[in-house]
Every structure is written in C-alpha cells, then in structure tokens.
C-alpha atoms as a PDB file:
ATOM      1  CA  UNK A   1     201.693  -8.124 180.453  1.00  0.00           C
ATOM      2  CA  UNK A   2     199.707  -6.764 183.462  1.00  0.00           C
ATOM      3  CA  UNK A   3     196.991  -9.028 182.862  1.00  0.00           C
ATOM      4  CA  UNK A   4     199.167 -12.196 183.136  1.00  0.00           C
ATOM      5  CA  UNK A   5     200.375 -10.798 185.940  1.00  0.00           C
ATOM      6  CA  UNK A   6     197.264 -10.556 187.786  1.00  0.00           C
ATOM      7  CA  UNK A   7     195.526 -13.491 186.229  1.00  0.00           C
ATOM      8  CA  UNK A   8     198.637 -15.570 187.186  1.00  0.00           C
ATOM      9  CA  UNK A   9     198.011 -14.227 191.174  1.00  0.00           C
ATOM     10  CA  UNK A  10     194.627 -14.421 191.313  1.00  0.00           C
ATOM     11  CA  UNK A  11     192.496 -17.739 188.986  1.00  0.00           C
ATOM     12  CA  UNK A  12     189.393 -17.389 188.100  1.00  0.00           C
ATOM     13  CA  UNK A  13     187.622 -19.053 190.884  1.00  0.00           C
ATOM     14  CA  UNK A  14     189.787 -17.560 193.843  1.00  0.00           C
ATOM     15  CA  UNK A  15     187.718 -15.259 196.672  1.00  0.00           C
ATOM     16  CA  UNK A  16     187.075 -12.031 195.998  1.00  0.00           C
ATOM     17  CA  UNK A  17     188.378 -11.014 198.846  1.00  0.00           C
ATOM     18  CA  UNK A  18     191.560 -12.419 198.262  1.00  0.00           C
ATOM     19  CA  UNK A  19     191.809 -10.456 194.723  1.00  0.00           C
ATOM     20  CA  UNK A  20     190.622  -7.026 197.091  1.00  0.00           C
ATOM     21  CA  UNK A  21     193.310  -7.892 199.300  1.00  0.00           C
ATOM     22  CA  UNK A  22     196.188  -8.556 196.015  1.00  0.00           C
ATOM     23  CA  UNK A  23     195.409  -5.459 194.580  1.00  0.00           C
ATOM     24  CA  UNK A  24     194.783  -2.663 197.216  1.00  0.00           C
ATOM     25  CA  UNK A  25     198.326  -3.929 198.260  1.00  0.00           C
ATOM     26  CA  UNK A  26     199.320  -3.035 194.845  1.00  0.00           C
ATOM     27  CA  UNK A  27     198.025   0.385 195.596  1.00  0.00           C
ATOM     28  CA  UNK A  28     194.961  -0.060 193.939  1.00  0.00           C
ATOM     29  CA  UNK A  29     191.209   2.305 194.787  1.00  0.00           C
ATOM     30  CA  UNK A  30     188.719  -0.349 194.950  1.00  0.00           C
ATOM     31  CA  UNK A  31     185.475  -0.004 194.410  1.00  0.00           C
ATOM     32  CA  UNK A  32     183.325  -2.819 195.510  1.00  0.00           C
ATOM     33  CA  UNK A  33     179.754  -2.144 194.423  1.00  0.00           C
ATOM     34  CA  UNK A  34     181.435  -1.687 190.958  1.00  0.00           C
ATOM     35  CA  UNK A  35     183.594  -4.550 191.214  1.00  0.00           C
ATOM     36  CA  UNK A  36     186.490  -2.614 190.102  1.00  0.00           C
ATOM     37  CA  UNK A  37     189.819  -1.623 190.759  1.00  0.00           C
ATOM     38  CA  UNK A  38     191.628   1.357 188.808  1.00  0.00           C
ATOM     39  CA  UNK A  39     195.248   3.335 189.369  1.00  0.00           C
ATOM     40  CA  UNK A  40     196.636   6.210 187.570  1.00  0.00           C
ATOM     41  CA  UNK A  41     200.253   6.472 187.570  1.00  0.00           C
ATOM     42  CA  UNK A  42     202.715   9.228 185.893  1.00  0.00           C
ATOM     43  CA  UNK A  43     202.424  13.040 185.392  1.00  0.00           C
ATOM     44  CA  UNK A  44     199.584  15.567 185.416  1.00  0.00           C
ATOM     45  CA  UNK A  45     200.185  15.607 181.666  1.00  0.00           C
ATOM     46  CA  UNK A  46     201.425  11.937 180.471  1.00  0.00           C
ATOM     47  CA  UNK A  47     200.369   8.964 182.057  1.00  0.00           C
ATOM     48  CA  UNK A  48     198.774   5.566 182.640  1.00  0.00           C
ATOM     49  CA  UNK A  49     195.708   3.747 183.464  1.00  0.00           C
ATOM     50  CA  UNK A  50     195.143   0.428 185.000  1.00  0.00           C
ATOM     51  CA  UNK A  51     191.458  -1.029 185.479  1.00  0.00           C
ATOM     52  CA  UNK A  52     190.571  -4.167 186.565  1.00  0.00           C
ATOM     53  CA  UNK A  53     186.784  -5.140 186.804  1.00  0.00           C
ATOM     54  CA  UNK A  54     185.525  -8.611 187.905  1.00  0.00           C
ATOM     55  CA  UNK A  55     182.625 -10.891 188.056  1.00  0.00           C
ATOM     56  CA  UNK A  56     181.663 -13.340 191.155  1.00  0.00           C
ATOM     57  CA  UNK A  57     179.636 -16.406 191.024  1.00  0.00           C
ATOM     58  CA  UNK A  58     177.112 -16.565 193.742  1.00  0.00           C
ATOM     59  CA  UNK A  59     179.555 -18.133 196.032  1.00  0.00           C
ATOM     60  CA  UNK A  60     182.043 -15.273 195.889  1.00  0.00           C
ATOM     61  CA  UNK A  61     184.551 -16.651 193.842  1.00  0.00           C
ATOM     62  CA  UNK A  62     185.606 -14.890 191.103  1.00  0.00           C
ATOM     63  CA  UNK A  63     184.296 -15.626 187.580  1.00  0.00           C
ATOM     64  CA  UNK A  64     185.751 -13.083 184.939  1.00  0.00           C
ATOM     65  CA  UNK A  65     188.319 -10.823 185.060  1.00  0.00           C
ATOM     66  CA  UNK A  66     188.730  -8.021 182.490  1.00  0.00           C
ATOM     67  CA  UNK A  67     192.291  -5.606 182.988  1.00  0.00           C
ATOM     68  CA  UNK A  68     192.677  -2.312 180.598  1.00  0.00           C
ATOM     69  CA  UNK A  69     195.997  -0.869 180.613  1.00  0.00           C
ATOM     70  CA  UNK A  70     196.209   2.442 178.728  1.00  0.00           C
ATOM     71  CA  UNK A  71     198.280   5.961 178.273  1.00  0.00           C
ATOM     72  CA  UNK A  72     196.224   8.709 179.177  1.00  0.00           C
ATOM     73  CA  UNK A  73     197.905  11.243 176.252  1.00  0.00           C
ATOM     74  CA  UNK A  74     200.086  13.952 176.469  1.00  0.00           C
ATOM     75  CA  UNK A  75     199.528  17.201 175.393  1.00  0.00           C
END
C-alpha cells in the first residue's frame, strides 16, 4: 500500500531531489548520504515504521526504490 503510493508519486527515473522534496513534505527525516528516508509514527509502546531507501544513476535520477513498512511491537 505505501509503496504504491510512493512509487506511483515518484518513477523510477524522476530527480532525487524531487523524491527529497515528496517525502520531507510527508514529514519524513532524510538522510542523504544514506539515501534514506524513515518515520516512526504511534505510541512510545506500539507503533510503526516507514523506510524508504533509494538508488541514483549517475545523472541523479532515481534508479531503485526499496519502502519497509513495519509495527514496531507492543509490550
């Protein structure tokens, strides 16, 4: 679900800096030497991971795009 979401906003073969832009408006932390994006959402207890990590050709455009939703537990 969240990956069709984000694969349908941003192809493979987009900017990268049009993906940074798309998800850091999503409320997104970026980190750009890791070419990853990650937000944790829900309580201190129960909740939810998103990660995003990418891959750019040598013109900038993005290659690959791998997303990893997952619940973080509850105790």
């Amino acid at each position: 679900m969240i990956r069709d979401r984000i694969e349908a906003r941003q192809m493979r073969g987009s900017p990268e800096r049009a993906l940074i832009a798309y998800l850091e408006t999503q409320g997104l932390q970026i980190d750009p030497n890791r070419k990853s994006a990650s937000v944790k959402f829900g309580g201190p207890l129960c909740g939810s991971r998103v990660r995003i990590d990418w891959e750019t050709e040598r013109t900038g455009e993005i290659a690959t795009m791998f997303v990893l939703y997952a619940d973080t537990g509850c105790l």
